[in-house]
Protein backbone atom coordinates (compact mmCIF):
# COMPACT_ATOMS: atom_id res chain seq x y z
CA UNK A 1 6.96 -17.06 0.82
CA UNK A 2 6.68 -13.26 0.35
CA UNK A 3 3.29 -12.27 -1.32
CA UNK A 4 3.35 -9.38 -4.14
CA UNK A 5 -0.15 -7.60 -4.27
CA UNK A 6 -1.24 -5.88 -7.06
CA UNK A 7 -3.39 -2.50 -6.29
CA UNK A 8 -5.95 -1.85 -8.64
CA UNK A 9 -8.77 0.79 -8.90
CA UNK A 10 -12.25 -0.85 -9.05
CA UNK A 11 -12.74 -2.59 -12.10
CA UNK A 12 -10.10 -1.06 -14.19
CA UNK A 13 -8.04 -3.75 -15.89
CA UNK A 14 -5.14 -0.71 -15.71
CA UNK A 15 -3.16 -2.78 -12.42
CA UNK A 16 -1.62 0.86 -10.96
CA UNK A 17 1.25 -0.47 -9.01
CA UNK A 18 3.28 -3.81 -7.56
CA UNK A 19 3.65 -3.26 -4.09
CA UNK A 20 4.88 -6.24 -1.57
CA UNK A 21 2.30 -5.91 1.18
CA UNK A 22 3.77 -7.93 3.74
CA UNK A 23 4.62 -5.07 6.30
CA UNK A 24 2.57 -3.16 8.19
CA UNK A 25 3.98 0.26 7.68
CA UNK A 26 6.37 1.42 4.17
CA UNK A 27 8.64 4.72 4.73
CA UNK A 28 8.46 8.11 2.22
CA UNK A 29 11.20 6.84 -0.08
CA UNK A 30 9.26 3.26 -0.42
CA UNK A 31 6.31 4.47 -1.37
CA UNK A 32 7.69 7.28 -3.82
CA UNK A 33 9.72 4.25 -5.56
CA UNK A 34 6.57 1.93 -6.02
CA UNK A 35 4.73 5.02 -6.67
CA UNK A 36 6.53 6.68 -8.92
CA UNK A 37 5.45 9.85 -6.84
CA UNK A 38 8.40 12.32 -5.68
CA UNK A 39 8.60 12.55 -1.75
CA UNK A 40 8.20 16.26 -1.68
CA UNK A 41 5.04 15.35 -3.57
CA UNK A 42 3.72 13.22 -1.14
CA UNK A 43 4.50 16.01 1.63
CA UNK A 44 2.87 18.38 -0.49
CA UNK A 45 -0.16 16.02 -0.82
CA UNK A 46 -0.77 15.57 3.34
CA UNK A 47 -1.09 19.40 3.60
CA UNK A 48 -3.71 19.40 0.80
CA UNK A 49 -5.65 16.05 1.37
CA UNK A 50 -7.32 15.83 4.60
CA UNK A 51 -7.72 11.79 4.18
CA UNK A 52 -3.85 11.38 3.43
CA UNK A 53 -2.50 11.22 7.12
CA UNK A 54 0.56 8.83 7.54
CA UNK A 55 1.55 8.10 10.89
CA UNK A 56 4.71 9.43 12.50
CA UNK A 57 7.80 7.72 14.18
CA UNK A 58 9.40 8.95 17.21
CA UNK A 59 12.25 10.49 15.17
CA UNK A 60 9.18 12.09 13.15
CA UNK A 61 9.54 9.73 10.23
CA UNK A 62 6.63 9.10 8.03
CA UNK A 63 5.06 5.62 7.80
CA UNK A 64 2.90 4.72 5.42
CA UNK A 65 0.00 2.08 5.71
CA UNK A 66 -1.66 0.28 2.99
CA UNK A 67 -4.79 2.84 3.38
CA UNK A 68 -2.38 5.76 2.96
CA UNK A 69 -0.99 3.92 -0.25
CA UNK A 70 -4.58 3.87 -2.02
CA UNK A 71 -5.24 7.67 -1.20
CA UNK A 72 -1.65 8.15 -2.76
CA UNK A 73 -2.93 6.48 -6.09
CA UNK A 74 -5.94 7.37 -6.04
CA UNK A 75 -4.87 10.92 -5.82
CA UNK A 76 -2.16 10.27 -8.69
CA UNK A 77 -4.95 8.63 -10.82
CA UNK A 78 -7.65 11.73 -10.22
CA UNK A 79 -4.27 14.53 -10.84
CA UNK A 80 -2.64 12.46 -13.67
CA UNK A 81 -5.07 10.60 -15.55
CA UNK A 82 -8.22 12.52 -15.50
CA UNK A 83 -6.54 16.05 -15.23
CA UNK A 84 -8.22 17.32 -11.75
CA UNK A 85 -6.48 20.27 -10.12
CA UNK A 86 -5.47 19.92 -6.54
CA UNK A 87 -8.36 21.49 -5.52
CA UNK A 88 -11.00 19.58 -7.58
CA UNK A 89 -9.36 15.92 -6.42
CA UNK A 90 -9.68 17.12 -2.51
CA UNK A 91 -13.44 17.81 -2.83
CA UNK A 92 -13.69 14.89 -5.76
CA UNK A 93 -12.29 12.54 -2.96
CA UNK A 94 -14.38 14.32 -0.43
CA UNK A 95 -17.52 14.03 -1.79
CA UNK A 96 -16.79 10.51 -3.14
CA UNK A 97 -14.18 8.12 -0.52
CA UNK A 98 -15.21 5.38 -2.18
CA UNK A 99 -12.43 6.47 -4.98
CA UNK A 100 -9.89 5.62 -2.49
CA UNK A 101 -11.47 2.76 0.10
CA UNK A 102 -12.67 0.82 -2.58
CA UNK A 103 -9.32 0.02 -4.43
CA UNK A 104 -9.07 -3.43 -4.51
CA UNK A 105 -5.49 -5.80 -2.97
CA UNK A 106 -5.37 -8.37 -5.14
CA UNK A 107 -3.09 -11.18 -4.69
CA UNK A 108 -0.91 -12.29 -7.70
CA UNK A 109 0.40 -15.69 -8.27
CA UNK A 110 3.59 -15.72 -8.41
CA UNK A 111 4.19 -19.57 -8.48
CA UNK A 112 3.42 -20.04 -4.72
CA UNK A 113 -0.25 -21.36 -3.91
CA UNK A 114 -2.25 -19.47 -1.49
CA UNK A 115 -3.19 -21.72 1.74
CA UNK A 116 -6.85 -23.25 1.29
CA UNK A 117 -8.03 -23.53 5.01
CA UNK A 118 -7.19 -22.75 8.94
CA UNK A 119 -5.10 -25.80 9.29
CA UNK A 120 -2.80 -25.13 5.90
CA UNK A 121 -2.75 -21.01 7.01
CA UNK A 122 -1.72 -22.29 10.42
CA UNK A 123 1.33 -24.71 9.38
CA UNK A 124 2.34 -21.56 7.46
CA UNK A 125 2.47 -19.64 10.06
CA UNK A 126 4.12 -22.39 12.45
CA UNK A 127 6.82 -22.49 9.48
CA UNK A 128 7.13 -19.00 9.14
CA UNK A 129 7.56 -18.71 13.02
CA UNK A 130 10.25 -21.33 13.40
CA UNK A 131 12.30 -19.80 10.64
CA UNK A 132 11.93 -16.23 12.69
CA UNK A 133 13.25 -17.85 15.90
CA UNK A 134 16.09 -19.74 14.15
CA UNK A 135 17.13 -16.12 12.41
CA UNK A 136 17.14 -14.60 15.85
CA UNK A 137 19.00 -16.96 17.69
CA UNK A 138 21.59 -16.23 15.05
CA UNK A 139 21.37 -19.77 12.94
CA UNK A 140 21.89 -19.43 9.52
């Protein structure tokens, strides 16, 4: 079961992006595809935005977290939708980080049922974990 999350800004009924959020970290070329935001956009962008700081591999790569994601859109959404220079979205998301930590993950059904309590989560997870082990022991 792999969950698709919809990111949306606040209460907006605009749904920005589908992103699958079941990894911890998304590379530069992920993020510009579900995006829609060039990578030497997004390079640009961590020079200019203080609050847009993606980790770094040992081979320098970037990695993206889910936190980096809603800076990205809500960046996009401040440049592209309501026209704010570069300049004007920095001290917009300066004076206001509520633009960016307050968009929403919302889970979309996609014909799978969420798990109800500790016990369902947990035979999930037992599931999930026995089909891990069986993939690494080379089972198919």
């Amino acid at each position: 079961m792999t969950a698709t999350f919809s990111l949306a800004l606040g209460n907006s009924p605009e749904i920005l992006k589908q992103l699958p959020m079941n990894k911890i970290y998304y590379s530069i070329r992920e993020v510009s595809e579900k995006t829609g935001i060039e990578p030497q956009v997004l390079r640009y962008w961590e020079k200019e935005f203080p609050m847009l700081q993606p980790r770094r591999a040992r081979a320098g790569k970037r990695l993206y977290r889910e936190r980096d994601i809603k800076v990205i859109l809500a960046i996009r959404r401040l440049r592209q939708d309501e026209k704010y220079t570069v300049k004007g979205a920095r001290e917009r998301l300066r004076e206001d980080p509520s633009l960016w930590r307050d968009l929403r993950v919302e889970a979309e059904t996609t014909g799978s049922r969420q798990p109800s309590g500790p016990e369902e989560v947990m035979n999930e997870m037992r599931g999930m974990l026995v089909e891990l082990r069986r993939l690494v022991d080379g089972g198919a």
